[in-house]
Protein backbone atom coordinates (compact mmCIF):
# COMPACT_ATOMS: atom_id res chain seq x y z
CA UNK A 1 171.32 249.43 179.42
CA UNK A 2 169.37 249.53 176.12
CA UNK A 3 165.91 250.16 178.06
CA UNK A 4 164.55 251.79 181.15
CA UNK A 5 162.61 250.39 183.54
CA UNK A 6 161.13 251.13 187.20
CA UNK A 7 158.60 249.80 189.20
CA UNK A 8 157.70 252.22 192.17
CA UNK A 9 154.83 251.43 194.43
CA UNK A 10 153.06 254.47 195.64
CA UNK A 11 150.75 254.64 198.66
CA UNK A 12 148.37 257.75 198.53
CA UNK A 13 146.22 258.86 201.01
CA UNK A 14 143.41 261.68 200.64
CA UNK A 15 140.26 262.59 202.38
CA UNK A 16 137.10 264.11 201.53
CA UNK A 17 136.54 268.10 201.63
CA UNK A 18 136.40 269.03 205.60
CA UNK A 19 136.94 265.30 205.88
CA UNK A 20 133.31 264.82 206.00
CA UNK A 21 131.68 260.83 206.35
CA UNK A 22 130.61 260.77 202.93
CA UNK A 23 131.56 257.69 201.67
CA UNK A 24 129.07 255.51 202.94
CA UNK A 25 128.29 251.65 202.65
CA UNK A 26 125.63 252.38 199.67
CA UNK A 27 128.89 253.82 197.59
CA UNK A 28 131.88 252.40 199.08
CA UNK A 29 132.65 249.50 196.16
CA UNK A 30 131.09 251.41 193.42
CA UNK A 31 133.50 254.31 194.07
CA UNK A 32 136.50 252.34 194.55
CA UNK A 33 136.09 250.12 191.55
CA UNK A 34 135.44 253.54 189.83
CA UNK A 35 139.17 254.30 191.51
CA UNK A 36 140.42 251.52 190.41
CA UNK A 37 139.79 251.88 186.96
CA UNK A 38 140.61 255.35 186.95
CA UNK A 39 144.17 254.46 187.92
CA UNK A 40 144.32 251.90 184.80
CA UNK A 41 143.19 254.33 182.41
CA UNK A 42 146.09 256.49 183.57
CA UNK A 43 148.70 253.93 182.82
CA UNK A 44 148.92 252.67 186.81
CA UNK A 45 148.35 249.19 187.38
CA UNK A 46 146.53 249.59 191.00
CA UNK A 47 146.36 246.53 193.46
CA UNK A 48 144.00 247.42 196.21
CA UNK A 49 141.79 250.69 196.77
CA UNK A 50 139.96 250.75 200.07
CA UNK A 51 139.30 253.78 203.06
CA UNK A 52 136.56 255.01 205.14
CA UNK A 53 134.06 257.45 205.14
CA UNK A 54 135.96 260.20 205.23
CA UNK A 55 139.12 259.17 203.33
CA UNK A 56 140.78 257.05 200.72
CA UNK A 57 143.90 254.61 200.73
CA UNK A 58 145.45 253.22 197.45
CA UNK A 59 148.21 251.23 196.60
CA UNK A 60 149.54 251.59 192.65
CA UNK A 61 152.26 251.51 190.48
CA UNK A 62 153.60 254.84 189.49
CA UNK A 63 153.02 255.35 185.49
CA UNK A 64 156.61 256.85 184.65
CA UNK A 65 155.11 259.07 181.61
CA UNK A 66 153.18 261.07 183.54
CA UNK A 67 153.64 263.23 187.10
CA UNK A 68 152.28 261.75 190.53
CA UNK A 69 150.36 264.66 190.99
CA UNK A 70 149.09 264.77 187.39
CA UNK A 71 147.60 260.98 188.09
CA UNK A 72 146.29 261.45 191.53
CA UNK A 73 144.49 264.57 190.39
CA UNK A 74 142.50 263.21 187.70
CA UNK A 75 141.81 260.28 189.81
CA UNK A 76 140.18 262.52 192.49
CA UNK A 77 138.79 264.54 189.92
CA UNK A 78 137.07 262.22 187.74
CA UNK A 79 135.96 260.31 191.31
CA UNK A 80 134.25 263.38 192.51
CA UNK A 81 132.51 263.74 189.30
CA UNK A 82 131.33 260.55 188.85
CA UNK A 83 129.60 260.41 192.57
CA UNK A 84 127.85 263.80 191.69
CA UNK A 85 126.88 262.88 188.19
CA UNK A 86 125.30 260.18 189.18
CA UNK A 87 123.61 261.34 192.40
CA UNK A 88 125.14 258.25 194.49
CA UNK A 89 125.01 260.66 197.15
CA UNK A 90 122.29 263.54 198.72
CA UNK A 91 125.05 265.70 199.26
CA UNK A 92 127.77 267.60 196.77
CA UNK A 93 130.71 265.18 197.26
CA UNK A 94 134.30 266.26 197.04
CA UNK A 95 137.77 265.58 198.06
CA UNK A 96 140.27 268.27 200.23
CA UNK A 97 142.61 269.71 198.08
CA UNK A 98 146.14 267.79 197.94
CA UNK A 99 147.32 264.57 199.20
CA UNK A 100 149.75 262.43 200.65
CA UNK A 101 151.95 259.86 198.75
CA UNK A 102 154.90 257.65 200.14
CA UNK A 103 157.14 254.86 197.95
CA UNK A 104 156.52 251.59 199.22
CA UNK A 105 159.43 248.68 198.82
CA UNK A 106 158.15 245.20 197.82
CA UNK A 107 159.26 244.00 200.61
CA UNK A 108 156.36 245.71 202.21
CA UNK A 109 154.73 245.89 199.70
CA UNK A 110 152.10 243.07 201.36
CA UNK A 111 152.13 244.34 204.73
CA UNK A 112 150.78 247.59 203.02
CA UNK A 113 148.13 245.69 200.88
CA UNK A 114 146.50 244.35 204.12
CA UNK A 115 146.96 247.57 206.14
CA UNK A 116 144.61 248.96 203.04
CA UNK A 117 142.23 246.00 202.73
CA UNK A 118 141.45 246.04 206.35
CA UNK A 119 140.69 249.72 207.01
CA UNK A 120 137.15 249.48 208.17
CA UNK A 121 138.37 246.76 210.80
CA UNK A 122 140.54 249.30 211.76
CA UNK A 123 138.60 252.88 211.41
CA UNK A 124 136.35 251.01 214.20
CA UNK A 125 139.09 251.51 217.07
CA UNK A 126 141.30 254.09 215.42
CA UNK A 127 139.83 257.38 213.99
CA UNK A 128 141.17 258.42 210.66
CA UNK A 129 143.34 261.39 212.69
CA UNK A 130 144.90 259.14 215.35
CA UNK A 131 145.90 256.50 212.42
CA UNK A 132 147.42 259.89 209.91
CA UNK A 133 149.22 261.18 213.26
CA UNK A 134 150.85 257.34 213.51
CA UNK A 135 151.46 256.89 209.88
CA UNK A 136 153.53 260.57 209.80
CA UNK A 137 155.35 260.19 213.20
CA UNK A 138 156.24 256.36 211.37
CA UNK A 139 157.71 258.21 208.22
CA UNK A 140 159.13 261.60 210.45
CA UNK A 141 157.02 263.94 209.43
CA UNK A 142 155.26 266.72 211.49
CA UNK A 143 151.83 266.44 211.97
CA UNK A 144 151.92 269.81 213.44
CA UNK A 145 151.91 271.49 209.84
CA UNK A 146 150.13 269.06 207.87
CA UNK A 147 146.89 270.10 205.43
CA UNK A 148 145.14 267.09 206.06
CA UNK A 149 145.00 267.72 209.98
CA UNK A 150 143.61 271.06 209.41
């Protein structure tokens, strides 16, 4: 095989510091086009960022020069900075350290894309801590020692 190739779809989840509600409705599409185009500078073709006010859902393809957590790192970074340098918000915005990521197949890959796009349909009978306890128990993971929970 003369070249490499790969094509891995990541969905990463993280939440704001002490999952406080600050992303509201007066900042929701400016910071997730700013997401968005984050993601592209970083080499990651993204197809859909979306959350609620307290957290963040995004659905990208992994950039195979560079680490996961090198990419989602400067995306929350830059994020953060670019809410506080531009005073979008009263308060000091920023995200909990860490976050989670999980490889999604194409043939998913869809279902996932709608899950994203529709989380403020579904923040308004699920809270984001009933949905994360679902979405580990789905993958077998313990909730029981997981950062985000905490």
């Amino acid at each position: 095989m003369p070249k490499s190739f790969n094509r891995i779809w990541i969905h990463a989840i993280w939440a704001t510091k002490n999952r406080r509600p600050l992303i509201n409705p007066n900042i929701d599409t400016e910071l997730h086009d700013y997401i968005m185009k984050k993601f592209q500078e970083v080499g990651c073709p993204i197809r859909i960022s979306n959350g609620y006010h307290d957290h963040v859902h995004c659905l990208f393809l992994l950039n195979p020069k560079r680490s996961l957590d090198d990419i989602i790192q400067r995306v929350k970074g830059s994020s953060s900075h670019f809410v506080n340098s531009n005073n979008l918000i009263n308060d000091k915005f920023a995200w909990q350290k860490g976050y989670r990521s999980f490889s999604v197949s194409e043939s998913v890959n869809n279902r996932v894309y709608q899950y994203i796009l529709n989380q403020k349909k579904h923040h308004e009978k699920k809270k984001f801590i009933e949905e994360y306890k679902s979405f580990l128990s789905l993958h077998n993971l313990d909730s029981e020692r997981d950062e985000l929970l905490k």
